[in-house]
N, C-alpha and C. Protein backbone atom coordinates (compact mmCIF):
# COMPACT_ATOMS: atom_id res chain seq x y z
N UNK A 1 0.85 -1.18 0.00
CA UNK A 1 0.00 0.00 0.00
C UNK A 1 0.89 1.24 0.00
N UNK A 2 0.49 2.53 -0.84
CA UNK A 2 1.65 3.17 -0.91
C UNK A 2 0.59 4.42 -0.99
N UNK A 3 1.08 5.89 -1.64
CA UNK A 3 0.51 7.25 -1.72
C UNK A 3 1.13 7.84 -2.95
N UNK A 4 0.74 8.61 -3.58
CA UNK A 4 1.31 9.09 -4.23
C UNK A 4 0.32 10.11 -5.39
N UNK A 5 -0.94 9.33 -5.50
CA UNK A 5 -1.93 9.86 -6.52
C UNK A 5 -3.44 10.85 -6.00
N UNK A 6 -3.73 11.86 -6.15
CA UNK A 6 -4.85 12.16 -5.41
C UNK A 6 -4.77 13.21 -4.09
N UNK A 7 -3.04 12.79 -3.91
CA UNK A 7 -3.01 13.25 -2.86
C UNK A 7 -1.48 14.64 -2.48
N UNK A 8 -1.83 15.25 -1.44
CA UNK A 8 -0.23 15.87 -1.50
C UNK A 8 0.50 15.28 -0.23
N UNK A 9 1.36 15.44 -0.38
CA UNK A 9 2.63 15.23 0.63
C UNK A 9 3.98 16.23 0.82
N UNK A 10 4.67 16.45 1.89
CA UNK A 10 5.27 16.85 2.51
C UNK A 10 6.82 15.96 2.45
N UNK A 11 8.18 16.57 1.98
CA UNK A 11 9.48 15.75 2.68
C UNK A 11 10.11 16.29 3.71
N UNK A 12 10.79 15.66 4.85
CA UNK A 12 11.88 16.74 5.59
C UNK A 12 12.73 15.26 5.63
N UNK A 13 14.03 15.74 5.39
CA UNK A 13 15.38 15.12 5.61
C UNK A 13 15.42 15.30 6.72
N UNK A 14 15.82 13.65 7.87
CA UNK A 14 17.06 13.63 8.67
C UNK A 14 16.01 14.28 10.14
N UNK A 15 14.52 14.04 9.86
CA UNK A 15 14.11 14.61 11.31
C UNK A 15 13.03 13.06 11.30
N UNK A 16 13.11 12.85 12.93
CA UNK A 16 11.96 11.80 13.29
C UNK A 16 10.72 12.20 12.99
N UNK A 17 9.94 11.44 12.89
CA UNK A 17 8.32 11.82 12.86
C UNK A 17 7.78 12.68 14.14
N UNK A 18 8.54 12.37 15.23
CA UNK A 18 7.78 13.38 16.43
C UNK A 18 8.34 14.70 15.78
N UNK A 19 9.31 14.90 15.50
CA UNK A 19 9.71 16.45 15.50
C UNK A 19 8.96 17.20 14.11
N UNK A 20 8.63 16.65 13.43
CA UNK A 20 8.22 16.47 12.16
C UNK A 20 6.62 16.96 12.48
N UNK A 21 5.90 15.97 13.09
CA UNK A 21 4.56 16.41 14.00
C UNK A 21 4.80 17.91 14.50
N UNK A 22 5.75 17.76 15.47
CA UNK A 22 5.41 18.67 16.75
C UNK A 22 5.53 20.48 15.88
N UNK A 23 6.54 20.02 14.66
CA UNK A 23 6.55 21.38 13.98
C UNK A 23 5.41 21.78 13.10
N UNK A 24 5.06 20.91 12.63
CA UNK A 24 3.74 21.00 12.16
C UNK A 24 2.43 21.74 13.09
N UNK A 25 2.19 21.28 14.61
CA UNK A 25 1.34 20.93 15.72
C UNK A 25 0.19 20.16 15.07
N UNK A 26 0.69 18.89 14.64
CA UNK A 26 -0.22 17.97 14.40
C UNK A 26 -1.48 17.68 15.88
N UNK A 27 -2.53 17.74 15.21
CA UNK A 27 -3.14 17.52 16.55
C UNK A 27 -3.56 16.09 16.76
N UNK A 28 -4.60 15.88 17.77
CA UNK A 28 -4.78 14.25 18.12
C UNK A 28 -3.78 13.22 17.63
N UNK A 29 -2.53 13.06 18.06
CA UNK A 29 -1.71 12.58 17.24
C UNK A 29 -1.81 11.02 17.50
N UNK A 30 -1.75 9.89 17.22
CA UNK A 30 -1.91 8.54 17.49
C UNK A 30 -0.90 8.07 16.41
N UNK A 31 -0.25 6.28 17.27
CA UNK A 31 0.53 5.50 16.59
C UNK A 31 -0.02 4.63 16.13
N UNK A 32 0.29 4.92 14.72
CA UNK A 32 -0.42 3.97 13.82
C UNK A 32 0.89 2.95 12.87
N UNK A 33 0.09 1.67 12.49
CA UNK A 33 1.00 1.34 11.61
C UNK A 33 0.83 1.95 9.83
N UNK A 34 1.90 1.44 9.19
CA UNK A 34 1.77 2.01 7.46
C UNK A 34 0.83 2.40 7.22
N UNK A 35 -0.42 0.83 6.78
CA UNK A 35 -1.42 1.06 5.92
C UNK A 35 -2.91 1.56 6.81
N UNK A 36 -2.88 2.04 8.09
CA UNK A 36 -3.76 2.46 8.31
C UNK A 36 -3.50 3.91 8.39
N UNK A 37 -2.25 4.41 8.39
CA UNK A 37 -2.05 5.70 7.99
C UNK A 37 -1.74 5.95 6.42
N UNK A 38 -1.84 5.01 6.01
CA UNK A 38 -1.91 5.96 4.53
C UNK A 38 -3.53 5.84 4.17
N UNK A 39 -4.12 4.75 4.71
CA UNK A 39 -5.70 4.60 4.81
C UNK A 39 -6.13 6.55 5.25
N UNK A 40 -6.06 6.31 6.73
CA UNK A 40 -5.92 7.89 7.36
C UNK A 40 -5.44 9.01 6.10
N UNK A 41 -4.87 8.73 5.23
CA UNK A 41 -4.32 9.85 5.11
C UNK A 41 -5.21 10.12 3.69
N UNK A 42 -5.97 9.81 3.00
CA UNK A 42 -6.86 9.22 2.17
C UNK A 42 -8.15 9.71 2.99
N UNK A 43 -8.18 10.46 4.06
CA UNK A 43 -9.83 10.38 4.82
C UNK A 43 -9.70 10.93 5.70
N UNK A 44 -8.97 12.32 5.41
CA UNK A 44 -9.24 13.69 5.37
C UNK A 44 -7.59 13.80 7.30
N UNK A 45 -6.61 12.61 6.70
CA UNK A 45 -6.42 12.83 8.17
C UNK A 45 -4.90 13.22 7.57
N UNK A 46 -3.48 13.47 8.13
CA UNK A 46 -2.53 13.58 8.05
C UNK A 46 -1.23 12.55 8.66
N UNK A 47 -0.69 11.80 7.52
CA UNK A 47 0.07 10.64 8.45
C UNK A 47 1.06 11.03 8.44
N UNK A 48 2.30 11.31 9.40
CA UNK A 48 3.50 11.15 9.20
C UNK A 48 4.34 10.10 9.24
N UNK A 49 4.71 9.62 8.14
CA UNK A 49 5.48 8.31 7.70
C UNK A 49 6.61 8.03 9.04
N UNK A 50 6.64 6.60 8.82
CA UNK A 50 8.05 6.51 9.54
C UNK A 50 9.34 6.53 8.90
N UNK A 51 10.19 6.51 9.17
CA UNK A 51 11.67 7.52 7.88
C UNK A 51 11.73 6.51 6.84
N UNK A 52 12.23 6.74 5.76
CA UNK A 52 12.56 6.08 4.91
C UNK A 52 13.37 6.82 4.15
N UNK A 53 14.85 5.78 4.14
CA UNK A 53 16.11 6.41 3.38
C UNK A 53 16.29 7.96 3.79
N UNK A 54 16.10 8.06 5.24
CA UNK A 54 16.73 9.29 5.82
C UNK A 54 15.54 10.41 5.61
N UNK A 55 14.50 10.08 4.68
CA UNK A 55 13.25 11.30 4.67
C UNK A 55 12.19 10.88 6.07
N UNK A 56 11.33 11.70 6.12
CA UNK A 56 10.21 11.64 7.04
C UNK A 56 9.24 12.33 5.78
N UNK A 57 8.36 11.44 5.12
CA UNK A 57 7.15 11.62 4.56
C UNK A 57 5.87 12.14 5.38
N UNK A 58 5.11 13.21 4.92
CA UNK A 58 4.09 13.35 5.45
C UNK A 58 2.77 13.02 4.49
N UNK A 59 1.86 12.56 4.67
CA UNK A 59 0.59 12.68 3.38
C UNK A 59 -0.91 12.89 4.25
N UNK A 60 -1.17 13.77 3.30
CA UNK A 60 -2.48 13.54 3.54
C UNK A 60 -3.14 14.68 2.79
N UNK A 61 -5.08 14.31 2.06
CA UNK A 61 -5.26 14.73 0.94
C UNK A 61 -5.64 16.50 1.45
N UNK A 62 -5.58 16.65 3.04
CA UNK A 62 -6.19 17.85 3.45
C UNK A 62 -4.83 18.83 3.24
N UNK A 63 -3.71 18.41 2.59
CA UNK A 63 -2.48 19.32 2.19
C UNK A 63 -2.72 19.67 0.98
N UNK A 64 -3.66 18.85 -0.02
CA UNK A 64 -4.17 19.38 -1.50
C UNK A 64 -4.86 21.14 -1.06
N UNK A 65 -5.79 20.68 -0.24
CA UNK A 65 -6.74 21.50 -0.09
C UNK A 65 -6.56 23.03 0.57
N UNK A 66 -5.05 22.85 1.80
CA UNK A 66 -4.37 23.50 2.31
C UNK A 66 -3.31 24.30 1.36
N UNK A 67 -3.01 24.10 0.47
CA UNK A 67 -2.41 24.35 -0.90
C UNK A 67 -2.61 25.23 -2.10
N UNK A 68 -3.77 25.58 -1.53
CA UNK A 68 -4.86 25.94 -2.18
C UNK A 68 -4.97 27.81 -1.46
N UNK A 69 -4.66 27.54 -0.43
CA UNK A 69 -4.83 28.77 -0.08
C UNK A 69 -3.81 29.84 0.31
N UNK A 70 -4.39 31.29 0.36
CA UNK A 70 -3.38 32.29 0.03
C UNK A 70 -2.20 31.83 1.09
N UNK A 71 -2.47 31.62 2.31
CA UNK A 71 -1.42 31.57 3.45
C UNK A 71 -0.16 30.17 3.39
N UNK A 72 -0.37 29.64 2.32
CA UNK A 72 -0.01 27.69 2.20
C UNK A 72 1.82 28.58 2.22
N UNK A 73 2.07 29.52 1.24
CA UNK A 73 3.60 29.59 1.27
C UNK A 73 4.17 30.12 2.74
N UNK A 74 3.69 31.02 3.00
CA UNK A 74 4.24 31.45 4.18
C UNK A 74 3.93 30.78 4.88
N UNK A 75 3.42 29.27 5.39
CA UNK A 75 2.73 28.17 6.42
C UNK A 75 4.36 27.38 5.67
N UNK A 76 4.53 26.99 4.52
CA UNK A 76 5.59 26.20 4.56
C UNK A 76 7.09 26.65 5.07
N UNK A 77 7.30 27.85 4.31
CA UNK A 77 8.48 28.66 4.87
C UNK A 77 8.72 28.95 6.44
N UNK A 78 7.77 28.84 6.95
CA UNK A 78 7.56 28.99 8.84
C UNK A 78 7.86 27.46 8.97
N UNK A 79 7.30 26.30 8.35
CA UNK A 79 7.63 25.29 8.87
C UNK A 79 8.99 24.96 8.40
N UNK A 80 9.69 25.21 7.63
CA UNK A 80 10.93 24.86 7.41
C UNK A 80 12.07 25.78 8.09
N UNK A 81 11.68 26.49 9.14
CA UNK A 81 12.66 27.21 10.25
C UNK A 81 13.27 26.19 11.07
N UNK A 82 12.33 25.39 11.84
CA UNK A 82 12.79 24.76 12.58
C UNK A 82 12.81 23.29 12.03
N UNK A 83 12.96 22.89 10.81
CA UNK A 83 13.34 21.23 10.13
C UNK A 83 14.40 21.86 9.00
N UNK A 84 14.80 22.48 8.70
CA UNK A 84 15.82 23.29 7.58
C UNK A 84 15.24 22.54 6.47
N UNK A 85 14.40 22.24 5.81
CA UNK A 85 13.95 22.03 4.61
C UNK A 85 12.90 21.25 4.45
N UNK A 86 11.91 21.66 3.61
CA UNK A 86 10.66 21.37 3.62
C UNK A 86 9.92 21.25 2.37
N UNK A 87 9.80 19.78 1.74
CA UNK A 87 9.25 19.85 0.38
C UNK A 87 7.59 19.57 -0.02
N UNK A 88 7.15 20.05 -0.91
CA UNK A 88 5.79 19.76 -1.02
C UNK A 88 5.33 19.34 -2.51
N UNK A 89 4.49 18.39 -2.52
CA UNK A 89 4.52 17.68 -4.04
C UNK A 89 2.84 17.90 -3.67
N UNK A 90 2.00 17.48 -4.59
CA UNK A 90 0.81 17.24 -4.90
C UNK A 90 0.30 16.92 -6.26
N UNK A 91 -0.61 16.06 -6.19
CA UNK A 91 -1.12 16.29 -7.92
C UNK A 91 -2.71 15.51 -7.46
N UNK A 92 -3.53 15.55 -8.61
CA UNK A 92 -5.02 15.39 -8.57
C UNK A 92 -5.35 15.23 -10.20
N UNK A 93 -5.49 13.69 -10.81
CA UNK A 93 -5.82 13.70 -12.36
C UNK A 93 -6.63 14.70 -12.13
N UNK A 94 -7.99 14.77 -11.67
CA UNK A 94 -9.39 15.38 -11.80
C UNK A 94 -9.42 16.18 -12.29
N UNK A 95 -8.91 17.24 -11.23
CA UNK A 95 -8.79 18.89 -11.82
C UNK A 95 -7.28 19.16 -12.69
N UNK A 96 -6.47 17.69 -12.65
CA UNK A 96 -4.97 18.12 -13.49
C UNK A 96 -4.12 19.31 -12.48
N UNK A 97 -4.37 18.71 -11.46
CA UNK A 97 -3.64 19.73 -10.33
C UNK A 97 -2.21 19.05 -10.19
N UNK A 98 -0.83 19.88 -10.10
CA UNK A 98 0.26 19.37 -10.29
C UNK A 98 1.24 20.46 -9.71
N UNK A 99 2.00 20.36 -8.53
CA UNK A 99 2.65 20.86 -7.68
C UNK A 99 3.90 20.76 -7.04
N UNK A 100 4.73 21.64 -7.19
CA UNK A 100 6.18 21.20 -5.98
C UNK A 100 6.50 22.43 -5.45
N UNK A 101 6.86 22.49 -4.22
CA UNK A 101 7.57 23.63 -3.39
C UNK A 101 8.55 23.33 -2.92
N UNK A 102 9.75 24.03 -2.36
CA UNK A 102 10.93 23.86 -1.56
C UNK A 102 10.85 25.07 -1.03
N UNK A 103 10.72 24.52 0.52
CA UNK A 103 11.61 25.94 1.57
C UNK A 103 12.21 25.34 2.22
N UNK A 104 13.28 26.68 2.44
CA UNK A 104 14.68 26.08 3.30
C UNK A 104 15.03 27.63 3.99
N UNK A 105 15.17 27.00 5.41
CA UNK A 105 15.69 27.66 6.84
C UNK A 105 14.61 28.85 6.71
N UNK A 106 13.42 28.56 6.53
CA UNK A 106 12.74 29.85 6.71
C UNK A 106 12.21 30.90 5.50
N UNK A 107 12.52 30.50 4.58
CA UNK A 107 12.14 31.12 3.31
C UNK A 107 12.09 29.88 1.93
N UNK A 108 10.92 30.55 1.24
CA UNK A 108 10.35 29.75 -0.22
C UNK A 108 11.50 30.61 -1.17
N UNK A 109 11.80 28.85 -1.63
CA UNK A 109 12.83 28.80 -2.67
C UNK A 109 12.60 28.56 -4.45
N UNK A 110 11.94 27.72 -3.64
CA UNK A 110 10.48 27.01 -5.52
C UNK A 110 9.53 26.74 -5.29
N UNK A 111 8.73 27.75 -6.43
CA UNK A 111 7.29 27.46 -5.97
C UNK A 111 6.28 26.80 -7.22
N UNK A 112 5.65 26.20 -7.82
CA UNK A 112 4.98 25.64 -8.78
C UNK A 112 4.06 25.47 -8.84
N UNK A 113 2.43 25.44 -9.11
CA UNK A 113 1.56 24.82 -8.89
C UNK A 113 0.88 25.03 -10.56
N UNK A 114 0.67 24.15 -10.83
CA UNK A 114 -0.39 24.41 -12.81
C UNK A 114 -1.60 23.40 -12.14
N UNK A 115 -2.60 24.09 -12.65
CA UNK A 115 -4.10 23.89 -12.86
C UNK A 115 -4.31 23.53 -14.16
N UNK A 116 -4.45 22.02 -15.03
CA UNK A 116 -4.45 21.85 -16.03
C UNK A 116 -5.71 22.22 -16.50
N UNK A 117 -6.76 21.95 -15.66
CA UNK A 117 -8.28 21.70 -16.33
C UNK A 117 -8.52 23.67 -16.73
N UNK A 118 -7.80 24.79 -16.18
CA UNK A 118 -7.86 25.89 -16.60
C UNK A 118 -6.35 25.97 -17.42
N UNK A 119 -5.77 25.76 -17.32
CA UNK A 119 -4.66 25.92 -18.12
C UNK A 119 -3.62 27.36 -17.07
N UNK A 120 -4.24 27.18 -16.26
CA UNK A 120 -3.21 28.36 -15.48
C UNK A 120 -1.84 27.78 -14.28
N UNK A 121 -1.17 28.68 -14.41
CA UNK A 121 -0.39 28.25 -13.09
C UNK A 121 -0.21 28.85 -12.41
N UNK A 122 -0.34 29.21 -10.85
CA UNK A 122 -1.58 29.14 -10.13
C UNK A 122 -0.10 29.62 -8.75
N UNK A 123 1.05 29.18 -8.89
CA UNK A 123 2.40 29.65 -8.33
C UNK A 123 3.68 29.79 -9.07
N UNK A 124 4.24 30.11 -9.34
CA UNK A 124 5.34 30.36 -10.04
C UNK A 124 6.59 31.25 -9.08
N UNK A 125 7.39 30.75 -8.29
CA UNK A 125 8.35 31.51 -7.53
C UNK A 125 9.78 30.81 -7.83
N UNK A 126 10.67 31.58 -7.95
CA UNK A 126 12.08 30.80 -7.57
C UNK A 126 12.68 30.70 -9.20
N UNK A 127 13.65 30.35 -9.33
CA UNK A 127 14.10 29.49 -10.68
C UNK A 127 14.18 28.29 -10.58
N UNK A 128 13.51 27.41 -11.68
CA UNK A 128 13.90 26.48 -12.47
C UNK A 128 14.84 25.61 -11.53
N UNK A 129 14.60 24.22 -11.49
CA UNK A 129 15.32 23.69 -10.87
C UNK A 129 16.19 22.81 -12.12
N UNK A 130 17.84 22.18 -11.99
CA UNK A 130 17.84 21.49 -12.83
C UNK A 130 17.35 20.04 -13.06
N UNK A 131 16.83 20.01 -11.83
CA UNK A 131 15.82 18.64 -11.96
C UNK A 131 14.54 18.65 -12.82
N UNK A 132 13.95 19.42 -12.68
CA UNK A 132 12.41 20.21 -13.51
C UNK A 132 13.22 20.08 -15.01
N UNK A 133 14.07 21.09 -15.31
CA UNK A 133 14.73 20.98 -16.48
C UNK A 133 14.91 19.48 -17.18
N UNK A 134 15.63 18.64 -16.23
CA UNK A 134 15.84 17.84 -17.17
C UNK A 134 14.87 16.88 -17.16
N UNK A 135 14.02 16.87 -16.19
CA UNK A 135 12.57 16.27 -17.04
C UNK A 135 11.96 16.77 -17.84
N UNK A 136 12.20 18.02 -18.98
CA UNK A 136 11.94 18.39 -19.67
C UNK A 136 10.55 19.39 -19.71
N UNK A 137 10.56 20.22 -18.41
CA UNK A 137 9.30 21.09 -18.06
C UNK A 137 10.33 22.11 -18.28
N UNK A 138 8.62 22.90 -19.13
CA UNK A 138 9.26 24.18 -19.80
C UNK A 138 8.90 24.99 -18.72
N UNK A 139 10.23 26.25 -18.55
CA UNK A 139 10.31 27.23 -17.88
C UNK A 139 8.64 28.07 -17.62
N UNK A 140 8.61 28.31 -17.16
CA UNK A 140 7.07 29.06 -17.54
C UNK A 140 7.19 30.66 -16.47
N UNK A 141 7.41 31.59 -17.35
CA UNK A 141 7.29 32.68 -16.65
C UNK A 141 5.99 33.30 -16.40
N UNK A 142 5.33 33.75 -15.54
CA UNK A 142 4.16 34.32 -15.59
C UNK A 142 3.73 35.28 -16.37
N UNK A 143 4.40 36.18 -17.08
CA UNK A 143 4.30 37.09 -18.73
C UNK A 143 3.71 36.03 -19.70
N UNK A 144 4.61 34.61 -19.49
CA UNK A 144 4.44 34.01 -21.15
C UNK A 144 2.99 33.26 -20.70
N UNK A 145 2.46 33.07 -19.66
CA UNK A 145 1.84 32.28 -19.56
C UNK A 145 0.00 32.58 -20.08
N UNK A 146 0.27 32.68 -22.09
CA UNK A 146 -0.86 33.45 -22.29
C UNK A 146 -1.41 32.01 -23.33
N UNK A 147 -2.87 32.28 -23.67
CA UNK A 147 -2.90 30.95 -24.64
C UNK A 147 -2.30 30.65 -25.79
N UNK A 148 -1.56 31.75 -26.04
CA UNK A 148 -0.45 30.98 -27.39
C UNK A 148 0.60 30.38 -26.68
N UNK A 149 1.30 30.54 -25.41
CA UNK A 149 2.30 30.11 -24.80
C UNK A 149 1.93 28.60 -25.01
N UNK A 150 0.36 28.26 -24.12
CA UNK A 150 0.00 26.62 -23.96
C UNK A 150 -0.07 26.18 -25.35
N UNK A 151 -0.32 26.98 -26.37
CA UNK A 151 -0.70 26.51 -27.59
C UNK A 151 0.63 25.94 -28.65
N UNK A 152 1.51 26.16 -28.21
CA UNK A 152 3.24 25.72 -28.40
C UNK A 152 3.17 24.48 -28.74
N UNK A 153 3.44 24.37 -29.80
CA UNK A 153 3.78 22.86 -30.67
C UNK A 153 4.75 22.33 -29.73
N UNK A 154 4.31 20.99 -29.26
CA UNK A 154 6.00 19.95 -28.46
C UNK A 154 5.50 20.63 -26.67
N UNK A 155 4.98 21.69 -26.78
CA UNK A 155 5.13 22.29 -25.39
C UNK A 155 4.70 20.87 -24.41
N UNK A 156 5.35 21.01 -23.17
CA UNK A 156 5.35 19.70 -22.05
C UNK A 156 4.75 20.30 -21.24
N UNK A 157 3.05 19.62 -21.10
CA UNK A 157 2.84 20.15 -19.61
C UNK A 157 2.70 19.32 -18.61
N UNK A 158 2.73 19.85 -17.63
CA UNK A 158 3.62 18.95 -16.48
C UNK A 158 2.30 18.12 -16.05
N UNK A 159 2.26 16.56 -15.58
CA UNK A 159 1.34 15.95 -15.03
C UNK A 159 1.82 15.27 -13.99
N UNK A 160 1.39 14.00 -13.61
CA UNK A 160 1.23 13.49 -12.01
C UNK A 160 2.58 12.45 -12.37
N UNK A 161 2.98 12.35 -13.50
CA UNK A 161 4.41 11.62 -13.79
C UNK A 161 5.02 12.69 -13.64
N UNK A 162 5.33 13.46 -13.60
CA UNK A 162 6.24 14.52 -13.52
C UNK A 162 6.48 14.99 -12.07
N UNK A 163 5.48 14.93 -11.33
CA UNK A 163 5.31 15.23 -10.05
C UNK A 163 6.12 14.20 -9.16
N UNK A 164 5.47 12.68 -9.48
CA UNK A 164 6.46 12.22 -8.90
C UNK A 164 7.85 11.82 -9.47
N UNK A 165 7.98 11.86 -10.41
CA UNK A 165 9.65 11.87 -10.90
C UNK A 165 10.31 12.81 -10.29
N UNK A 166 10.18 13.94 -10.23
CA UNK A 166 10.57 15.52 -9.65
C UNK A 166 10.67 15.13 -8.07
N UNK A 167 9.49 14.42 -7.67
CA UNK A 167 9.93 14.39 -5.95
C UNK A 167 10.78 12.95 -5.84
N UNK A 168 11.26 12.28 -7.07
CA UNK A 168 12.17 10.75 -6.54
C UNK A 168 13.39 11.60 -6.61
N UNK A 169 13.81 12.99 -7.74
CA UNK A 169 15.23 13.33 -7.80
C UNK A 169 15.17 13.71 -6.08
N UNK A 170 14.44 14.84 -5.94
CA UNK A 170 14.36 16.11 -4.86
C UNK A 170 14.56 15.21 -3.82
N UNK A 171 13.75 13.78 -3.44
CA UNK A 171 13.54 13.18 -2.21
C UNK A 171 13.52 12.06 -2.85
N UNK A 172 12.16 11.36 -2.40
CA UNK A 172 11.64 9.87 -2.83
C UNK A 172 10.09 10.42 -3.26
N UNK A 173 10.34 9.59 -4.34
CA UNK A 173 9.07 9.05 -5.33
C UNK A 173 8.02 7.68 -4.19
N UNK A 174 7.06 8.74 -3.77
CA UNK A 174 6.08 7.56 -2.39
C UNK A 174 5.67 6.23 -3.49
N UNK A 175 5.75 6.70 -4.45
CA UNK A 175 4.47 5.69 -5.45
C UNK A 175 5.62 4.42 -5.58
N UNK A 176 7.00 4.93 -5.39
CA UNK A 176 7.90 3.52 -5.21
C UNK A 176 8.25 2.88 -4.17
N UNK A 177 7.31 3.30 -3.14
CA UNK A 177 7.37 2.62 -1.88
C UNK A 177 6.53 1.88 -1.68
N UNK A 178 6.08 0.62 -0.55
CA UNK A 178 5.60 -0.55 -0.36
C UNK A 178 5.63 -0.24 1.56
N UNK A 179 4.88 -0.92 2.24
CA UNK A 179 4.88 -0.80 3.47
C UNK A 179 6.59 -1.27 3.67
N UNK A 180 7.44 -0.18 4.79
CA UNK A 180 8.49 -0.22 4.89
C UNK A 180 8.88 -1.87 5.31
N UNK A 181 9.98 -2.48 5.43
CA UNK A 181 10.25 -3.93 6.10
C UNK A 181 10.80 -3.38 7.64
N UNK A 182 10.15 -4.24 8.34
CA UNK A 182 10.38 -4.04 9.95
C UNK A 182 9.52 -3.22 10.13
N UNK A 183 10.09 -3.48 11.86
CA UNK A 183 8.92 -2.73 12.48
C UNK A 183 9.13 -0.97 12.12
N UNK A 184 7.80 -0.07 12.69
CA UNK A 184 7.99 0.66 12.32
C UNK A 184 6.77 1.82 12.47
N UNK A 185 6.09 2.31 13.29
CA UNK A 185 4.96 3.44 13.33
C UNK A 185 4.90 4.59 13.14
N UNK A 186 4.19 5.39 12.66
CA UNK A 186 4.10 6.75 11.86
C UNK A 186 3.02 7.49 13.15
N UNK A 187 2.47 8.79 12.58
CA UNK A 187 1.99 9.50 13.49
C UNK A 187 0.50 9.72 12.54
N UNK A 188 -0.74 9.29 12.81
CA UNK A 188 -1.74 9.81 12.58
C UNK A 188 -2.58 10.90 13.30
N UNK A 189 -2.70 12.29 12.52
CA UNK A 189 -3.47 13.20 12.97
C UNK A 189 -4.56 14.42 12.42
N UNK A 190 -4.33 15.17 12.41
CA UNK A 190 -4.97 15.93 12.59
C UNK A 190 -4.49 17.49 11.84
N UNK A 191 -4.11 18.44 9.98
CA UNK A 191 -3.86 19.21 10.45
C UNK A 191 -4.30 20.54 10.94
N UNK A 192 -3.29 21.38 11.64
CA UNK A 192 -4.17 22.42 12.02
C UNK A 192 -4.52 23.49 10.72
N UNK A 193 -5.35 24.85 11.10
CA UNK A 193 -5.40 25.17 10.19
C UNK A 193 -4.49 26.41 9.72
N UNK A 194 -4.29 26.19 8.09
CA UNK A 194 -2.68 26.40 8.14
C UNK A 194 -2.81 28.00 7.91
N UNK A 195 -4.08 28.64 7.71
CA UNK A 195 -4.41 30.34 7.10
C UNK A 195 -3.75 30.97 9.29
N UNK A 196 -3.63 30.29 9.68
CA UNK A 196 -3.19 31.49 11.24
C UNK A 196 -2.36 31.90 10.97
């Protein structure tokens, strides 16, 4: 059982799941195993993974929704003060929603978000990563971003393969994970709301 589609998620390098929680202020927090927190995280709750290959995964689909709103950058950049780096992926076939952020020590570094079903993109901060690059996503400045821009013969627009390819360079790709081997409990909760 794994995450990756439908939903957004969170990386921090090199921090446990409590600290990971506590920066967050995950609320009602409970120990759960894998698949009932990625269950949880699928039904409106927030799991924090247990580490894998040195990350601490977070998921859950109420970070789509949190993402969404004006306060989501300055909510990530505050949370990456005290974890020094903080990544955010998302995607949603439905609406063709497709997303990555990086903040580090306190400030947004890359910001992304395209709305396919309007054709807009929806964040645009930072430069170009050369990871983005060499998956072959075109630069997109907010000037060019007019309907002849989308209308670009060859033009690549970014989808939910791209999303997670982009988070296997940046971190780990969740959709290539499997319930970890050994033991191992994550944190199911609660998040708060992120517009304070």
């Amino acid at each position: 059982m794994t995450f990756g589609y439908k939903i957004g998620w969170l990386a921090v390098p090199r921090r446990a799941p409590e600290e990971v929680a506590a920066a967050i202020g995950l609320s009602e927090p409970a120990r759960v195993g894998w698949a009932e927190g990625v269950d949880g995280a699928y039904d409106a709750a927030l799991f924090v993974c247990p580490p894998v290959a040195g990350w601490t995964l977070v998921a859950g689909t109420t970070l789509l929704e949190a993402s969404m709103t004006p306060a989501w950058g300055t909510w990530l950049a505050r949370l990456s003060e005290p974890l020094g780096e903080v990544q955010y992926f998302g995607t949603h076939r439905v609406i063709e929603y497709q997303a990555w952020w990086r903040a580090r020590a306190g400030r947004l570094v890359r910001a992304f978000t395209f709305l396919g079903e309007s054709g807009e993109v929806l964040a645009n901060l930072g430069e170009q990563t050369a990871e983005e690059a060499d998956l072959g996503l075109p630069y997109v400045d907010p000037a060019m971003s007019t309907d002849a821009f989308w209308d670009l013969p060859g033009l690549v627009l970014p989808d939910e393969s791209h999303v997670l390819a982009l988070a296997g360079r940046w971190s780990i790709d969740p959709t290539a994970l499997d319930e970890p081997a050994g033991p191992g409990e994550g944190l199911l909760g609660r998040l708060p709301h992120v517009t304070r």
